[in-house]
N, C-alpha and C. Protein backbone atom coordinates (compact mmCIF):
# COMPACT_ATOMS: atom_id res chain seq x y z
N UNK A 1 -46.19 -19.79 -39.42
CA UNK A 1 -47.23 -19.20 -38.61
C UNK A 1 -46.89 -17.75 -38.33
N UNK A 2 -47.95 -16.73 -38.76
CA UNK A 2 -47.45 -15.57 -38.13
C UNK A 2 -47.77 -15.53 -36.64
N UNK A 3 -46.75 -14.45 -36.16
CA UNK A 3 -46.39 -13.95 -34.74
C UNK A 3 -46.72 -13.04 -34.72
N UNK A 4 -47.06 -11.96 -33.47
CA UNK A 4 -47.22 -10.65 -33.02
C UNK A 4 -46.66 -10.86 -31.82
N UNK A 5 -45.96 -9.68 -31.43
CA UNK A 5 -45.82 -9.69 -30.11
C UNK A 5 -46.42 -8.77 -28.99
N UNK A 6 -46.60 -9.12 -27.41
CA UNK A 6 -47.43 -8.30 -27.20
C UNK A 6 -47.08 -6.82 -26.69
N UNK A 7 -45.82 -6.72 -26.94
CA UNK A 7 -45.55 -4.40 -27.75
C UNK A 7 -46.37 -4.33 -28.70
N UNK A 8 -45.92 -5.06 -29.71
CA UNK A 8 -46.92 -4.69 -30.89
C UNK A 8 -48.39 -4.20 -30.68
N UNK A 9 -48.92 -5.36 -30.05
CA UNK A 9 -50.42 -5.53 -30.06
C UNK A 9 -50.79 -4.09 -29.11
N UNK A 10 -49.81 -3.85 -28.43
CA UNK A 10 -49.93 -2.84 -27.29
C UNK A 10 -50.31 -1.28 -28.23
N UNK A 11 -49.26 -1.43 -28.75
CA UNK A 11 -49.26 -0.44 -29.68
C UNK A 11 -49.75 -0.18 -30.72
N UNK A 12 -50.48 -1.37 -31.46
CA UNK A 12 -51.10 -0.72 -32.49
C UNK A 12 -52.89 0.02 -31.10
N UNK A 13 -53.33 -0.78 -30.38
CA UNK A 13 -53.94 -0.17 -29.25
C UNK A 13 -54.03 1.16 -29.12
N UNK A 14 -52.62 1.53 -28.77
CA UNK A 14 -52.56 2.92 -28.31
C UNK A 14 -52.31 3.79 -29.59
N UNK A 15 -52.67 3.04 -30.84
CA UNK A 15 -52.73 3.74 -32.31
C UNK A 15 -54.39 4.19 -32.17
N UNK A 16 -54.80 3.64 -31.98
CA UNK A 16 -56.33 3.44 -31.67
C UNK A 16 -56.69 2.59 -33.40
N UNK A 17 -55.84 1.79 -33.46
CA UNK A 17 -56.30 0.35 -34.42
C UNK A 17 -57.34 -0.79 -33.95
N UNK A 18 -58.48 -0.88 -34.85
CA UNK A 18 -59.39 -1.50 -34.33
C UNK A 18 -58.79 -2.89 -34.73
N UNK A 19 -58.85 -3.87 -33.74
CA UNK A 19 -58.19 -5.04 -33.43
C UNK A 19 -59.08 -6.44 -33.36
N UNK A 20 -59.15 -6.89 -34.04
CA UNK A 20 -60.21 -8.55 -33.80
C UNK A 20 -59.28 -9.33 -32.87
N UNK A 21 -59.47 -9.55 -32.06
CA UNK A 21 -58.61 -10.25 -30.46
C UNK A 21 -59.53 -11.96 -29.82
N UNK A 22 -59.01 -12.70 -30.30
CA UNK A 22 -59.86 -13.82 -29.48
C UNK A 22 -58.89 -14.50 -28.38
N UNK A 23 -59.62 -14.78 -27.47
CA UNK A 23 -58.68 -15.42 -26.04
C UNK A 23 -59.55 -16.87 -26.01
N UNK A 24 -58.30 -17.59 -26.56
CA UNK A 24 -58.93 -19.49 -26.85
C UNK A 24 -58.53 -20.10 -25.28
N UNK A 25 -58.38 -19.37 -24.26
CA UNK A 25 -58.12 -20.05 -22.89
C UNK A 25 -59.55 -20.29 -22.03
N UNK A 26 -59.52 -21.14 -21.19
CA UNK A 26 -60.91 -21.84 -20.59
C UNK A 26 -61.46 -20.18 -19.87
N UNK A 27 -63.02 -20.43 -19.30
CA UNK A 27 -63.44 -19.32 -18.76
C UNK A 27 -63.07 -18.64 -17.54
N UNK A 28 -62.25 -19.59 -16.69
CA UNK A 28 -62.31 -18.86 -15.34
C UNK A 28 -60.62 -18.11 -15.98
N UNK A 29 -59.93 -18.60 -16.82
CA UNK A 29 -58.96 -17.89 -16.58
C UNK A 29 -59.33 -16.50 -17.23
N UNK A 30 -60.19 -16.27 -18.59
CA UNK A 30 -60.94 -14.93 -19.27
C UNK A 30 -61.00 -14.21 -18.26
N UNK A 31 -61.87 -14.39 -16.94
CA UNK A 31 -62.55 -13.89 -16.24
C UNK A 31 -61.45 -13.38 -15.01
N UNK A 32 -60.58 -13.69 -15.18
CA UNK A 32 -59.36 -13.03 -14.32
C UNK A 32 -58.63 -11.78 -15.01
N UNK A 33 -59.18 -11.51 -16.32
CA UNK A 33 -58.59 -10.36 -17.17
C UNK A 33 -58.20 -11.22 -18.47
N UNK A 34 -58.62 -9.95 -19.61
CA UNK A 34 -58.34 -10.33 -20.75
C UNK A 34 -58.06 -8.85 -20.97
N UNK A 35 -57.48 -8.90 -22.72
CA UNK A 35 -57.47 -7.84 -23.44
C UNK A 35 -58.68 -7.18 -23.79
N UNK A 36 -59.26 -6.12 -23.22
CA UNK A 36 -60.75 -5.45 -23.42
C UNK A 36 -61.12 -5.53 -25.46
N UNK A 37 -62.14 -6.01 -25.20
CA UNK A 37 -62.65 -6.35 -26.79
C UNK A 37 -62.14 -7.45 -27.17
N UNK A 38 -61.67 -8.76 -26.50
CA UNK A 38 -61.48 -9.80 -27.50
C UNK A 38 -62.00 -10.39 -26.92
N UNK A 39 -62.47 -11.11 -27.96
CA UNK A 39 -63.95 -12.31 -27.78
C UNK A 39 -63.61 -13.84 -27.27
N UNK A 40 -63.94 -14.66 -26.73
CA UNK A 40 -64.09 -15.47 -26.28
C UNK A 40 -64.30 -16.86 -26.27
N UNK A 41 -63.50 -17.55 -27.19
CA UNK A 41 -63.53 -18.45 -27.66
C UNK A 41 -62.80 -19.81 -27.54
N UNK A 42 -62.61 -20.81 -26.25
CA UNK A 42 -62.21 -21.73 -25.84
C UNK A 42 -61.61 -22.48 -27.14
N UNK A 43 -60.13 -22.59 -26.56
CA UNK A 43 -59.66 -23.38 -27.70
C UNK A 43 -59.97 -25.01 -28.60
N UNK A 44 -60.99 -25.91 -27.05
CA UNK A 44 -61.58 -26.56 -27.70
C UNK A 44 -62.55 -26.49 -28.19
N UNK A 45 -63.29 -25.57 -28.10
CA UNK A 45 -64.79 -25.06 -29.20
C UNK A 45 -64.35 -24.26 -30.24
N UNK A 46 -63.54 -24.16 -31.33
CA UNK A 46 -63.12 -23.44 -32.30
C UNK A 46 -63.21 -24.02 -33.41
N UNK A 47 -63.06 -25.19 -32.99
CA UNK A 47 -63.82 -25.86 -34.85
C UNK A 47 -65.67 -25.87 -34.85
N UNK A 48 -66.04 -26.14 -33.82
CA UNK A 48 -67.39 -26.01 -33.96
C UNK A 48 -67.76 -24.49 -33.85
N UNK A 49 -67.18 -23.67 -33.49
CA UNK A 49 -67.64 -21.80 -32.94
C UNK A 49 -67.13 -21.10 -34.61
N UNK A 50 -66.13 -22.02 -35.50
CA UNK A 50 -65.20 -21.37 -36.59
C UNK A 50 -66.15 -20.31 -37.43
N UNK A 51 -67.78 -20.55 -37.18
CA UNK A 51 -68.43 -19.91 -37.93
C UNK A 51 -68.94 -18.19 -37.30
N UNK A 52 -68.16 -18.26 -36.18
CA UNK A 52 -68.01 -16.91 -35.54
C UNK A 52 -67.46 -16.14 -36.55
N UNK A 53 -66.25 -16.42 -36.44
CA UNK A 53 -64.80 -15.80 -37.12
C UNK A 53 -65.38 -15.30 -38.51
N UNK A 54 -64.90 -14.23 -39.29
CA UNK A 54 -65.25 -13.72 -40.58
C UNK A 54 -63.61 -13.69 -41.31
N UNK A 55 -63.92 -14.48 -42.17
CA UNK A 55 -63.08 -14.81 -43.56
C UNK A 55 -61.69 -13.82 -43.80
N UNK A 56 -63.36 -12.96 -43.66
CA UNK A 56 -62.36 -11.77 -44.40
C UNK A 56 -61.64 -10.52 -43.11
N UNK A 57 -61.91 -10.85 -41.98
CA UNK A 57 -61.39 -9.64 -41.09
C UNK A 57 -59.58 -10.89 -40.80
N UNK A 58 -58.86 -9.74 -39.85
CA UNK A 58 -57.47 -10.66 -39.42
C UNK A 58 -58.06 -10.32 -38.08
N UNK A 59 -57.03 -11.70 -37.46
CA UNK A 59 -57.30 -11.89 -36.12
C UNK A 59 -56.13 -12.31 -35.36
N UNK A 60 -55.62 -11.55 -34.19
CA UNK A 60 -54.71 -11.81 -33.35
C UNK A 60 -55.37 -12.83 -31.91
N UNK A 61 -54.70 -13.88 -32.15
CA UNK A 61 -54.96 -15.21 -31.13
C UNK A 61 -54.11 -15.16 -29.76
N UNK A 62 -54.72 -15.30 -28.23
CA UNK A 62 -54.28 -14.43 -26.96
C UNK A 62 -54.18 -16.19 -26.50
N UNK A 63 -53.49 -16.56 -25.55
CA UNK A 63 -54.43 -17.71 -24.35
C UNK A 63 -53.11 -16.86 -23.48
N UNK A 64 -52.77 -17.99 -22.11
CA UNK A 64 -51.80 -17.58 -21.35
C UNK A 64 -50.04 -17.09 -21.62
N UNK A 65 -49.76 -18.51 -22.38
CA UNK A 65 -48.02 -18.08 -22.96
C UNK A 65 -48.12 -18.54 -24.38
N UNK A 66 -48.96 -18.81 -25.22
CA UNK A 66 -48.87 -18.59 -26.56
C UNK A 66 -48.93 -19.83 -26.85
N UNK A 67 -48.93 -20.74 -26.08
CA UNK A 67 -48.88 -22.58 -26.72
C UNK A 67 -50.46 -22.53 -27.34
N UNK A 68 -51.39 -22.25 -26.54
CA UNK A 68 -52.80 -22.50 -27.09
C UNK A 68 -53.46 -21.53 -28.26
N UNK A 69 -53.05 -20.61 -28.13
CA UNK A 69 -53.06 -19.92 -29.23
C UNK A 69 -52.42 -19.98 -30.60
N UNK A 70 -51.18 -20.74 -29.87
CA UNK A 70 -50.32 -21.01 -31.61
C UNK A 70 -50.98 -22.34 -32.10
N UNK A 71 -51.77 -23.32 -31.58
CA UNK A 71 -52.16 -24.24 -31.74
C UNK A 71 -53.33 -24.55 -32.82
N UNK A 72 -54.20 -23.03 -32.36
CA UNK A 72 -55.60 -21.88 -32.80
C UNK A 72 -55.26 -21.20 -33.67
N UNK A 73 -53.79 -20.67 -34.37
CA UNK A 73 -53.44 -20.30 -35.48
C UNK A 73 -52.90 -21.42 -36.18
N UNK A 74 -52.80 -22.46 -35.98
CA UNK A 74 -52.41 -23.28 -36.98
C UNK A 74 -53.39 -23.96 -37.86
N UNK A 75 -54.80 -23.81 -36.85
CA UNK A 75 -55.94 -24.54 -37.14
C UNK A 75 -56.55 -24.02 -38.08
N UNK A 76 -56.79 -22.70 -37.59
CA UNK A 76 -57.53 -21.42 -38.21
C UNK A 76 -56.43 -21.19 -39.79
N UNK A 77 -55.43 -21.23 -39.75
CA UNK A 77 -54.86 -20.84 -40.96
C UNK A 77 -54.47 -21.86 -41.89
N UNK A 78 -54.94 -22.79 -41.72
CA UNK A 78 -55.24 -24.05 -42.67
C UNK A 78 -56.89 -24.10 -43.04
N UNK A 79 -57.23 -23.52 -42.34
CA UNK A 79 -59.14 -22.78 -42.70
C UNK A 79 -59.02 -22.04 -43.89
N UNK A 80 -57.74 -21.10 -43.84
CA UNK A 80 -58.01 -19.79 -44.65
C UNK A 80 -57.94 -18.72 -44.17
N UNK A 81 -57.86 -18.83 -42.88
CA UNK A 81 -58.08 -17.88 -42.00
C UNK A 81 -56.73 -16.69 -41.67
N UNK A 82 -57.20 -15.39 -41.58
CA UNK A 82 -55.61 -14.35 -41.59
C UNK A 82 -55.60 -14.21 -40.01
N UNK A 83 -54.45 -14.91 -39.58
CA UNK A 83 -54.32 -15.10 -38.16
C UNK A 83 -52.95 -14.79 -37.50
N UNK A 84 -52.92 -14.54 -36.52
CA UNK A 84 -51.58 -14.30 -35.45
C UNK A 84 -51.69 -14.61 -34.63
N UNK A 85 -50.34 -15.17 -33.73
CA UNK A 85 -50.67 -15.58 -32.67
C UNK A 85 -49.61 -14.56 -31.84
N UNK A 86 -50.31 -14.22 -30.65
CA UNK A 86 -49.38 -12.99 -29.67
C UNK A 86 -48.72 -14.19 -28.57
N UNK A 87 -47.34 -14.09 -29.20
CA UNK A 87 -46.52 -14.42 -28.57
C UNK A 87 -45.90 -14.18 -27.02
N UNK A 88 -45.84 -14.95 -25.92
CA UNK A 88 -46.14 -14.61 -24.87
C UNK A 88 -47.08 -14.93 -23.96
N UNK A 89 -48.28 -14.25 -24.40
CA UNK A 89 -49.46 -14.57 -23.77
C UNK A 89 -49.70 -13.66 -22.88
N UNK A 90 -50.75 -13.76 -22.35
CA UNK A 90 -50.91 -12.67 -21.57
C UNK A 90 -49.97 -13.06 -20.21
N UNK A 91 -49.30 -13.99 -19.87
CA UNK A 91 -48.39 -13.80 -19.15
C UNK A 91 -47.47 -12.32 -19.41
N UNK A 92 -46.87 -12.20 -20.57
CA UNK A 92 -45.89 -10.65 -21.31
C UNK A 92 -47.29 -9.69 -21.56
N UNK A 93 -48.17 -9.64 -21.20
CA UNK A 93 -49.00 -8.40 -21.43
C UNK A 93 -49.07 -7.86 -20.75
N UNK A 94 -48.68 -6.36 -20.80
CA UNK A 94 -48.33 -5.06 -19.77
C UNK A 94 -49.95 -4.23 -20.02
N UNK A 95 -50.25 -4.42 -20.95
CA UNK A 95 -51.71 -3.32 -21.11
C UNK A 95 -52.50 -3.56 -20.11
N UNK A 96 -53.98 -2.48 -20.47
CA UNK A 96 -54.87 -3.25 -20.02
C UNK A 96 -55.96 -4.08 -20.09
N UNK A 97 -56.59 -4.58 -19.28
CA UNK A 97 -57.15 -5.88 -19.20
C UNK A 97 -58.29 -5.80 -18.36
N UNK A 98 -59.61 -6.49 -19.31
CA UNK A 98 -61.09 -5.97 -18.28
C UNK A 98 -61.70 -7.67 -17.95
């Protein structure tokens, strides 16, 4: 499974790298702060939502400490899918968050 960590993610950011970001954690926790621009996608609606996601872009996977997200890259990358999961979670995320 690939990893990112969240320096990395921080930094390609402050590269000004445009970033496909999904946060597979339930709504009230989204709504307490996420990474600005990543989309929204509950980790149990991802096999039915999978037709969001595009084939061909990569995507770095967010929830709280990385269990639900690594769960969402394992899924997604047995799809086909070019995925990462940010290790941590937004628990280790220093950026900011809307």
């Amino acid at each position: 499974m690939k990893e990112i960590t969240t320096i990395e993610v921080q930094n390609l950011i402050e590269k000004g790298e445009q970033l496909h970001v999904v946060d597979v954690r339930e709504a009230d926790e989204v709504a307490a702060g996420t990474i600005p621009g990543a989309i929204h996608i509950p980790l149990g609606d991802i096999p039915a939502r999978i037709s969001e996601l595009d084939v061909s872009k990569s995507y770095i996977l967010i929830c709280r400490s990385g269990a639900r997200s690594g769960r969402a890259t394992a899924f997604l990358t047995e799809k086909g899918y070019d995925v990462a999961n940010m290790v941590g979670g937004i628990l280790e995320w220093e950026g900011e968050t809307e």
